[in-house]
C-alpha atoms as a PDB file:
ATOM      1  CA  UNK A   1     -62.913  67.637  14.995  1.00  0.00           C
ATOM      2  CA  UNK A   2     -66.417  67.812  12.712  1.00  0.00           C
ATOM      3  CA  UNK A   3     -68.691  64.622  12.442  1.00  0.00           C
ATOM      4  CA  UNK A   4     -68.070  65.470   8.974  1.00  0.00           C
ATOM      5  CA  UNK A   5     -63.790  64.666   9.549  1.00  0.00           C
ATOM      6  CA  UNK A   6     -64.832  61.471  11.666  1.00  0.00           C
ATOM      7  CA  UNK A   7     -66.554  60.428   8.652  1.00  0.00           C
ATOM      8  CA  UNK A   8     -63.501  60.602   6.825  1.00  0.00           C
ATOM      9  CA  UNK A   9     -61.238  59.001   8.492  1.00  0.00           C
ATOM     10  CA  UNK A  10     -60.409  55.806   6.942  1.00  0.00           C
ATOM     11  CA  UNK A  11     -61.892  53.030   8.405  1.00  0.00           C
ATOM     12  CA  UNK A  12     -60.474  48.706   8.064  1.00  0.00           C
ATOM     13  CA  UNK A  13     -62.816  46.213   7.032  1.00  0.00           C
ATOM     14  CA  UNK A  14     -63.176  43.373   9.751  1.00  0.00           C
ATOM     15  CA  UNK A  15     -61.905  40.925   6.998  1.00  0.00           C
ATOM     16  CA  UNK A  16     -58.502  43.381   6.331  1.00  0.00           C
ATOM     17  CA  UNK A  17     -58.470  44.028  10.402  1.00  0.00           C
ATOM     18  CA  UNK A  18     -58.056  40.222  10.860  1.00  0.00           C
ATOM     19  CA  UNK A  19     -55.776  40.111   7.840  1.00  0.00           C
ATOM     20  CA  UNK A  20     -53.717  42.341   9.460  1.00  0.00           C
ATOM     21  CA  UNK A  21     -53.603  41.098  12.630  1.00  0.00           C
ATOM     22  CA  UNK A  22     -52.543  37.704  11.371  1.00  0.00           C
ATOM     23  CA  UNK A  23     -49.628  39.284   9.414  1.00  0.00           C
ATOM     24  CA  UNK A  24     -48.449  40.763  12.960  1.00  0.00           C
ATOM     25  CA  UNK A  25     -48.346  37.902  14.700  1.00  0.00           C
ATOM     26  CA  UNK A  26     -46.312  35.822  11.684  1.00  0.00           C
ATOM     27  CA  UNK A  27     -43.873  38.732  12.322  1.00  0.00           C
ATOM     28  CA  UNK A  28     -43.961  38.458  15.721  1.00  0.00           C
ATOM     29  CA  UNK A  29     -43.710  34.454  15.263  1.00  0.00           C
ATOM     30  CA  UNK A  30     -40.382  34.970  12.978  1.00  0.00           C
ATOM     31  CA  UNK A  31     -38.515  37.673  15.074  1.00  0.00           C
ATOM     32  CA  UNK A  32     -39.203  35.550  18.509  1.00  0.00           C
ATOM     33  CA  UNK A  33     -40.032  31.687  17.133  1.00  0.00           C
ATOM     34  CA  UNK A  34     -41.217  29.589  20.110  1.00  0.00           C
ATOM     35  CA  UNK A  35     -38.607  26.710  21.665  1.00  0.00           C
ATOM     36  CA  UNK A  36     -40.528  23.870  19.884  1.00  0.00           C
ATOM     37  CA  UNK A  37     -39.979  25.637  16.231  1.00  0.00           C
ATOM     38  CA  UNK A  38     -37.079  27.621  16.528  1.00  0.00           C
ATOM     39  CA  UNK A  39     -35.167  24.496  15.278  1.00  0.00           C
ATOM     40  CA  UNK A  40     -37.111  24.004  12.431  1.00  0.00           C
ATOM     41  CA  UNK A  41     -34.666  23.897   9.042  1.00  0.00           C
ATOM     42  CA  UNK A  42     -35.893  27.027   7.110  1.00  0.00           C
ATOM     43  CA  UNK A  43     -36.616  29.178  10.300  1.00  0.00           C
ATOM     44  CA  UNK A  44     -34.031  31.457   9.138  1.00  0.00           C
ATOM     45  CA  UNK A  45     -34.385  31.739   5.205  1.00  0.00           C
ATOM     46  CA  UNK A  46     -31.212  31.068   3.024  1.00  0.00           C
ATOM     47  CA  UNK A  47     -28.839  33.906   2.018  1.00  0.00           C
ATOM     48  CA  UNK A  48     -27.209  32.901  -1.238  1.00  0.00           C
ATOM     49  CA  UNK A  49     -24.153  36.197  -1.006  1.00  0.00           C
ATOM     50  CA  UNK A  50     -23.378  33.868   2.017  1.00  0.00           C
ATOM     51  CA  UNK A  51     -23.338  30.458  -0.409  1.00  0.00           C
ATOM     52  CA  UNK A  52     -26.314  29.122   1.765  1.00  0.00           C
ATOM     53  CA  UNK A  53     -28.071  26.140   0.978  1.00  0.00           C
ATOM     54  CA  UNK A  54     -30.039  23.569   3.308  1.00  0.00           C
ATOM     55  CA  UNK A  55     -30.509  20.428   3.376  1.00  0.00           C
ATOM     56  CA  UNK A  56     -33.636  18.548   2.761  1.00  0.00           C
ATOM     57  CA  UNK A  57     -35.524  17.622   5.988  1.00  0.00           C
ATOM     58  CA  UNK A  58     -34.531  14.094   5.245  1.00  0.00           C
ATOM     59  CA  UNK A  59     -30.947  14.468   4.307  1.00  0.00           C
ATOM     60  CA  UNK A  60     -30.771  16.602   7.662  1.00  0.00           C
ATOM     61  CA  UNK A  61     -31.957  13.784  10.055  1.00  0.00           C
ATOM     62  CA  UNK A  62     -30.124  11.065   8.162  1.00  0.00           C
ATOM     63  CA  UNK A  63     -26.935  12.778   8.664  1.00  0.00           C
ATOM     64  CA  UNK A  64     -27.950  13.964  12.202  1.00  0.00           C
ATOM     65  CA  UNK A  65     -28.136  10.202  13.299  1.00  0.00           C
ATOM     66  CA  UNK A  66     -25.456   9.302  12.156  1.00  0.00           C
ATOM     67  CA  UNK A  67     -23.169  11.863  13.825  1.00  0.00           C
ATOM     68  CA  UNK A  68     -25.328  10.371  17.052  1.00  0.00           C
ATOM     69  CA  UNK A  69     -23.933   7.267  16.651  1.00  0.00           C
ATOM     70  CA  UNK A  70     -20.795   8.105  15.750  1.00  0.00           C
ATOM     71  CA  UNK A  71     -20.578  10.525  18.458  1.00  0.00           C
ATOM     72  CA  UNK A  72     -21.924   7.891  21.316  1.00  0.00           C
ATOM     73  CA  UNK A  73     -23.671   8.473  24.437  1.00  0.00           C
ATOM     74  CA  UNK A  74     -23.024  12.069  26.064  1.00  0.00           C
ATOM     75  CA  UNK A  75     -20.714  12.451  22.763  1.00  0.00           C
ATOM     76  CA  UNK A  76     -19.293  16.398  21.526  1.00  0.00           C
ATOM     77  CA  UNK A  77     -20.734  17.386  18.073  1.00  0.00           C
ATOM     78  CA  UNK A  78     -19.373  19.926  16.332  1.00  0.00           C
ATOM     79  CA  UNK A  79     -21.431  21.442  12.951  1.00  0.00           C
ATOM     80  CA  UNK A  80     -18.829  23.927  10.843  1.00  0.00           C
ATOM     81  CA  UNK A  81     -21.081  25.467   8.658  1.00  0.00           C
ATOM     82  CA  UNK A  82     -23.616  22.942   8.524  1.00  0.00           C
ATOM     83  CA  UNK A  83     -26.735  24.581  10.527  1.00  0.00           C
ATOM     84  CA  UNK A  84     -29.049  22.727   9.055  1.00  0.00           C
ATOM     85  CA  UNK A  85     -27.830  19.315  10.823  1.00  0.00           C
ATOM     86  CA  UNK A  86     -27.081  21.191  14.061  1.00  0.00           C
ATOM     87  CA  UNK A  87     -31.068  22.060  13.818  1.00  0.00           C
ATOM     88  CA  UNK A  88     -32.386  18.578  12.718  1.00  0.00           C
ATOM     89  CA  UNK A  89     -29.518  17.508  16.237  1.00  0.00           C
ATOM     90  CA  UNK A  90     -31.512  20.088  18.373  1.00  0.00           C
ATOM     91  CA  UNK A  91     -35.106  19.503  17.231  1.00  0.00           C
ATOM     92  CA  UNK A  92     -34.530  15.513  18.162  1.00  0.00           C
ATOM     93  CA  UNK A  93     -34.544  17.064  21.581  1.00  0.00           C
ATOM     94  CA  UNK A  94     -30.698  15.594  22.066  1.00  0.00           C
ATOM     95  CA  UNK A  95     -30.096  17.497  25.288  1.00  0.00           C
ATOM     96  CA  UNK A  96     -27.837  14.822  26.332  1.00  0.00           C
ATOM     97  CA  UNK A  97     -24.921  15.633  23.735  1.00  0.00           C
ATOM     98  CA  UNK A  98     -22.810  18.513  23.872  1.00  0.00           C
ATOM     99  CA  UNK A  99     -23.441  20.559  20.176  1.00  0.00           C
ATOM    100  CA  UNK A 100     -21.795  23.445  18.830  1.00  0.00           C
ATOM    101  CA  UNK A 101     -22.769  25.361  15.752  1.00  0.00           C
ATOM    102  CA  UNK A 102     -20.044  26.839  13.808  1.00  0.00           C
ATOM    103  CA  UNK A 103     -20.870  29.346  11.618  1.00  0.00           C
ATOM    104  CA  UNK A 104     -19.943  33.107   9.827  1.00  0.00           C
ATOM    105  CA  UNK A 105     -23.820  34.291   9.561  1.00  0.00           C
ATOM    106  CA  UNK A 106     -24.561  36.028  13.367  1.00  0.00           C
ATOM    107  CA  UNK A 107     -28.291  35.068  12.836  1.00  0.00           C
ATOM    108  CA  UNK A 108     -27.694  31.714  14.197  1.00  0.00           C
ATOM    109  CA  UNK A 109     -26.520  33.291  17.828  1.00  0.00           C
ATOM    110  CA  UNK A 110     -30.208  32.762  18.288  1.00  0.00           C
ATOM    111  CA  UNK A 111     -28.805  29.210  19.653  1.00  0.00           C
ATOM    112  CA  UNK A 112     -26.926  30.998  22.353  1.00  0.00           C
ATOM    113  CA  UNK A 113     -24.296  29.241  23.998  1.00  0.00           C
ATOM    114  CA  UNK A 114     -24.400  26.640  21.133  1.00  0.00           C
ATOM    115  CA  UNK A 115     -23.541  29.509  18.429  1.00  0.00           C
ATOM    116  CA  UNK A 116     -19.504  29.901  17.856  1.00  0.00           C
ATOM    117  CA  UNK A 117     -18.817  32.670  15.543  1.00  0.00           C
ATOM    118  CA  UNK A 118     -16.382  31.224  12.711  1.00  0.00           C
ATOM    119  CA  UNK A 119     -14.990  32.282   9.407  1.00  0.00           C
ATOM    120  CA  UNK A 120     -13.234  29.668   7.505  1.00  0.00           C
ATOM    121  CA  UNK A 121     -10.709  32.998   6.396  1.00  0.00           C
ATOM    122  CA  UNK A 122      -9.484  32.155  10.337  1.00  0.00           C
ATOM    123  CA  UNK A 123      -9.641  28.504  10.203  1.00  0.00           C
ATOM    124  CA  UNK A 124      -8.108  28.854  13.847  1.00  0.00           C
ATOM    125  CA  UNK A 125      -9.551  32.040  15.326  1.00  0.00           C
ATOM    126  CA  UNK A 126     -11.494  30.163  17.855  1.00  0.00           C
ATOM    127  CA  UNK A 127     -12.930  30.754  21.311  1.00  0.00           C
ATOM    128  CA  UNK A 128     -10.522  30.083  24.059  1.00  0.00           C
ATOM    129  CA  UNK A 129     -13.110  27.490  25.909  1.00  0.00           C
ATOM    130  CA  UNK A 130     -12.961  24.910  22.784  1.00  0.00           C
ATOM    131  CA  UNK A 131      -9.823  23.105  23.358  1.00  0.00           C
ATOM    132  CA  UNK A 132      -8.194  21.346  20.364  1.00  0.00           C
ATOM    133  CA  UNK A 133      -9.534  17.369  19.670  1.00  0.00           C
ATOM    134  CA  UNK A 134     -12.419  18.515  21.850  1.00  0.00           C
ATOM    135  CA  UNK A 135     -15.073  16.756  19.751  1.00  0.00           C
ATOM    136  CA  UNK A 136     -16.027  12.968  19.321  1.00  0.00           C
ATOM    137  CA  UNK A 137     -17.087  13.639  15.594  1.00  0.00           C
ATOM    138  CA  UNK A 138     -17.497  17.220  13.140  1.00  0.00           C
ATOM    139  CA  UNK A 139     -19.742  17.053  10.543  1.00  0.00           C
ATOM    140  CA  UNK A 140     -18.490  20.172   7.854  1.00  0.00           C
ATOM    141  CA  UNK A 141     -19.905  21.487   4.708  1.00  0.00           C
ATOM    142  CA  UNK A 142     -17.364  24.468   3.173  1.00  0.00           C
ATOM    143  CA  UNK A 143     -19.495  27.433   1.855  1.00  0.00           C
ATOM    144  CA  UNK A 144     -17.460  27.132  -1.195  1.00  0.00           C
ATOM    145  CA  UNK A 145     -16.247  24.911  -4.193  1.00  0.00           C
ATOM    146  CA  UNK A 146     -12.689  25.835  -3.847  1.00  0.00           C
ATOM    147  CA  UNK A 147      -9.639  24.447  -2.765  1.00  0.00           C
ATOM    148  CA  UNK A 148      -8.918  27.274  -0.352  1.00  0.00           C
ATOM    149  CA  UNK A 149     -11.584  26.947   1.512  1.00  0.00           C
ATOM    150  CA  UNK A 150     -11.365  23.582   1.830  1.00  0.00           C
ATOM    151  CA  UNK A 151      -8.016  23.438   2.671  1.00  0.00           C
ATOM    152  CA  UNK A 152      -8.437  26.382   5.240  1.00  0.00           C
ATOM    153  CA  UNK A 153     -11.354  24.455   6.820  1.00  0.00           C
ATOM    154  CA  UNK A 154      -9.714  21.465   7.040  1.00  0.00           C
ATOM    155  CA  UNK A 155      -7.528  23.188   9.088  1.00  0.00           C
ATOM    156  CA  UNK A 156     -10.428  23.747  11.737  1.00  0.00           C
ATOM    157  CA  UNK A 157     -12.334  19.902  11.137  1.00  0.00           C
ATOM    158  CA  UNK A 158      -8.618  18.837  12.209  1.00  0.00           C
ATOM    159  CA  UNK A 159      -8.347  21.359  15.380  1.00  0.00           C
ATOM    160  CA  UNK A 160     -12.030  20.125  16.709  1.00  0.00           C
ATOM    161  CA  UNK A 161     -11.907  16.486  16.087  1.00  0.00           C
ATOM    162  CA  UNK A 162     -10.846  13.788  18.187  1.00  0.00           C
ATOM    163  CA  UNK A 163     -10.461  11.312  15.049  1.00  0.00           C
ATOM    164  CA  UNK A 164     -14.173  11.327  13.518  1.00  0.00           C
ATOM    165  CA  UNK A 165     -15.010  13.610  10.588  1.00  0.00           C
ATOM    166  CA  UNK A 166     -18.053  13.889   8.108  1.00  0.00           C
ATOM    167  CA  UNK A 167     -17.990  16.118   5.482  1.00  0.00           C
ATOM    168  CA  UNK A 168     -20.256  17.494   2.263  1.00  0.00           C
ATOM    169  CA  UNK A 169     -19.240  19.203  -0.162  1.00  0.00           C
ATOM    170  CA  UNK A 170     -18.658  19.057  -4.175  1.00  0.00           C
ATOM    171  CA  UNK A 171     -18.100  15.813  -6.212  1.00  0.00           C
ATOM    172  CA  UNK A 172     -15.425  17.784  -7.823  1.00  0.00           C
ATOM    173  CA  UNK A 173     -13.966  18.339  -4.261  1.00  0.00           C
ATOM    174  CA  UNK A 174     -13.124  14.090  -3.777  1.00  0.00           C
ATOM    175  CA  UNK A 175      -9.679  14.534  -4.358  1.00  0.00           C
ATOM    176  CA  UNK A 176      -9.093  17.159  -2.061  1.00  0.00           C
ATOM    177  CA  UNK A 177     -11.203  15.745   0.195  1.00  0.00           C
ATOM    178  CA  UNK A 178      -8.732  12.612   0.396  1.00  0.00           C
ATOM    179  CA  UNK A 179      -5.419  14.576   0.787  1.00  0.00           C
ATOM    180  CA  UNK A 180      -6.238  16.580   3.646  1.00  0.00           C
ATOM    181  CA  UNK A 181      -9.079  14.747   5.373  1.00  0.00           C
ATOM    182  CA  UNK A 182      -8.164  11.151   4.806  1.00  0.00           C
ATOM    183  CA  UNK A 183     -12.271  10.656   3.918  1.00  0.00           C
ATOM    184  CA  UNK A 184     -13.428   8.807   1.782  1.00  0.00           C
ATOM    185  CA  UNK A 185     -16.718   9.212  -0.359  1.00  0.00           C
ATOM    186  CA  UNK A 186     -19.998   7.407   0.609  1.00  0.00           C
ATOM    187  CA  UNK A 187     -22.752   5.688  -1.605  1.00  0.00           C
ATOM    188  CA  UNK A 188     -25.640   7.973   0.183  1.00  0.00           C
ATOM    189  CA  UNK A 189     -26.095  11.132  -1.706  1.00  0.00           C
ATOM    190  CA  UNK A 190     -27.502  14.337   0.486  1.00  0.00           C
ATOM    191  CA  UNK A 191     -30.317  16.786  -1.486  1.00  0.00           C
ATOM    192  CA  UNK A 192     -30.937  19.959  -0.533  1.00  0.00           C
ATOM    193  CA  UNK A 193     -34.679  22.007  -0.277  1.00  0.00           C
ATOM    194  CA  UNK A 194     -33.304  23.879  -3.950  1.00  0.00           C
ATOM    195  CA  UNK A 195     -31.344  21.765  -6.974  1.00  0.00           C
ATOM    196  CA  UNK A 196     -28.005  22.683  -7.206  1.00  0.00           C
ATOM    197  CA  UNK A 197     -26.080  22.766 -10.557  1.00  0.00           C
ATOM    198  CA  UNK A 198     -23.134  20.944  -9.012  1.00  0.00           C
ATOM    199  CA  UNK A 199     -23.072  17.293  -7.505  1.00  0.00           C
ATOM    200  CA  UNK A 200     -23.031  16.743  -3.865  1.00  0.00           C
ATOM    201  CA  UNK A 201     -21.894  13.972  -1.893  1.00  0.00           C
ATOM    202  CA  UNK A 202     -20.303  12.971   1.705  1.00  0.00           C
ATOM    203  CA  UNK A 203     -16.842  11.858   2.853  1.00  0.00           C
ATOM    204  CA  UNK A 204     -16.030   9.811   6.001  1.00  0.00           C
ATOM    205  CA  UNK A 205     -13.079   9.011   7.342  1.00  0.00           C
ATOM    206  CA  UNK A 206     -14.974   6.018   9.559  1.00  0.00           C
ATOM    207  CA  UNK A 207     -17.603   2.938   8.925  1.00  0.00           C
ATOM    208  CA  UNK A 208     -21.223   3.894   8.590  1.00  0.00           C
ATOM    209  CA  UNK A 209     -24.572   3.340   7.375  1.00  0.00           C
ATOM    210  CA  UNK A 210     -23.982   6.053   4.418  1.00  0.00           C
ATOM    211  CA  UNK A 211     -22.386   3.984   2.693  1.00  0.00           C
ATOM    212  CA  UNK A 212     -24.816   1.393   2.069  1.00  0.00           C
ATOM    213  CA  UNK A 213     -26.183   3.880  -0.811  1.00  0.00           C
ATOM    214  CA  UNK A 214     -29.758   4.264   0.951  1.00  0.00           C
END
């Protein structure tokens, strides 16, 4: 090759060479996120085909401890579509309670052993290692607004629970909600990082601090 080629070849500025270096190492960052933010809600971006909304930061831990107590010491927590509490669970560093994620999107088998593939179609196609009433309290939130899949996840919050349930979903859903959970809706109203055009609101089936409307 010519001097005259060498002079050709394109060359990066030092500012667009460090540019580019810090756009490899975001990537890098978000295909292998470190133990301390891997937890973080938002670490894997909605996906609204999939009905996927999170939770507000705050919403997140407020329901998180309150599955904690309701749960007790060493307690089983089970999150059915509800990642973003199972996250806010894991980044309070609550090694000493059992949690399983249950959820349809695969992305969240970064969690390992915590990830349960489920698909509220198969309300009962579960794993052979999680025995029925095998958790102190589930905390749901249905993908959908419709009666089906409520009723077909019901079917699961009933399989996993010993007695305890929490549950979000649609203000239009409180009837429902009643007939096949036996919850009731609470005063404290959970928000979500986006506005959604419907009302949402949590049922319990036992006492707790949501519903003293804070």
């Amino acid at each position: 090759m010519s001097d005259t080629e060498d002079d050709d070849t394109p060359q990066l500025s030092s500012h667009a060479l460090a540019a580019l270096q810090e756009f490899y190492a975001e990537q890098k960052q978000q295909a292998d996120p470190g133990a301390h933010d891997k937890y973080n809600i938002g670490i894997i971006e909605e996906n609204w085909q999939l009905s996927q909304f999170w939770y507000s930061p705050e919403t997140a831990l407020r329901l998180a401890q309150e599955v904690i107590t309701a749960a007790g010491e060493g307690g089983r927590i089970a999150c059915v579509s509800a990642p973003s509490v199972y996250q806010k669970l894991r980044e309070l560093h609550r090694e000493d309670f059992s949690i399983c994620i249950f959820e349809y999107d695969k992305r969240f088998a970064m969690y390992g052993e915590d990830f349960i593939f489920y698909d509220y179609n198969n309300p009962l196609d579960l794993p052979e290692h999680i025995p029925t009433h095998s958790f102190d309290v589930v905390v749901a939130d249905p993908p959908y607004l419709s009666e089906e899949c409520l009723r077909k996840t019901s079917e699961t919050i009933k399989y996993l629970t010993k007695a305890k349930i929490l549950l979000c979903t649609g203000a239009v859903m409180e009837e429902q909600a009643a007939q096949l959970l036996g919850v009731k809706m609470c005063k404290f109203i959970p928000r979500h990082t986006r506005n959604l055009a419907n009302e949402f609101r949590c049922y319990m089936n036992f006492d707790s601090g949501l519903d003293c409307g804070l």
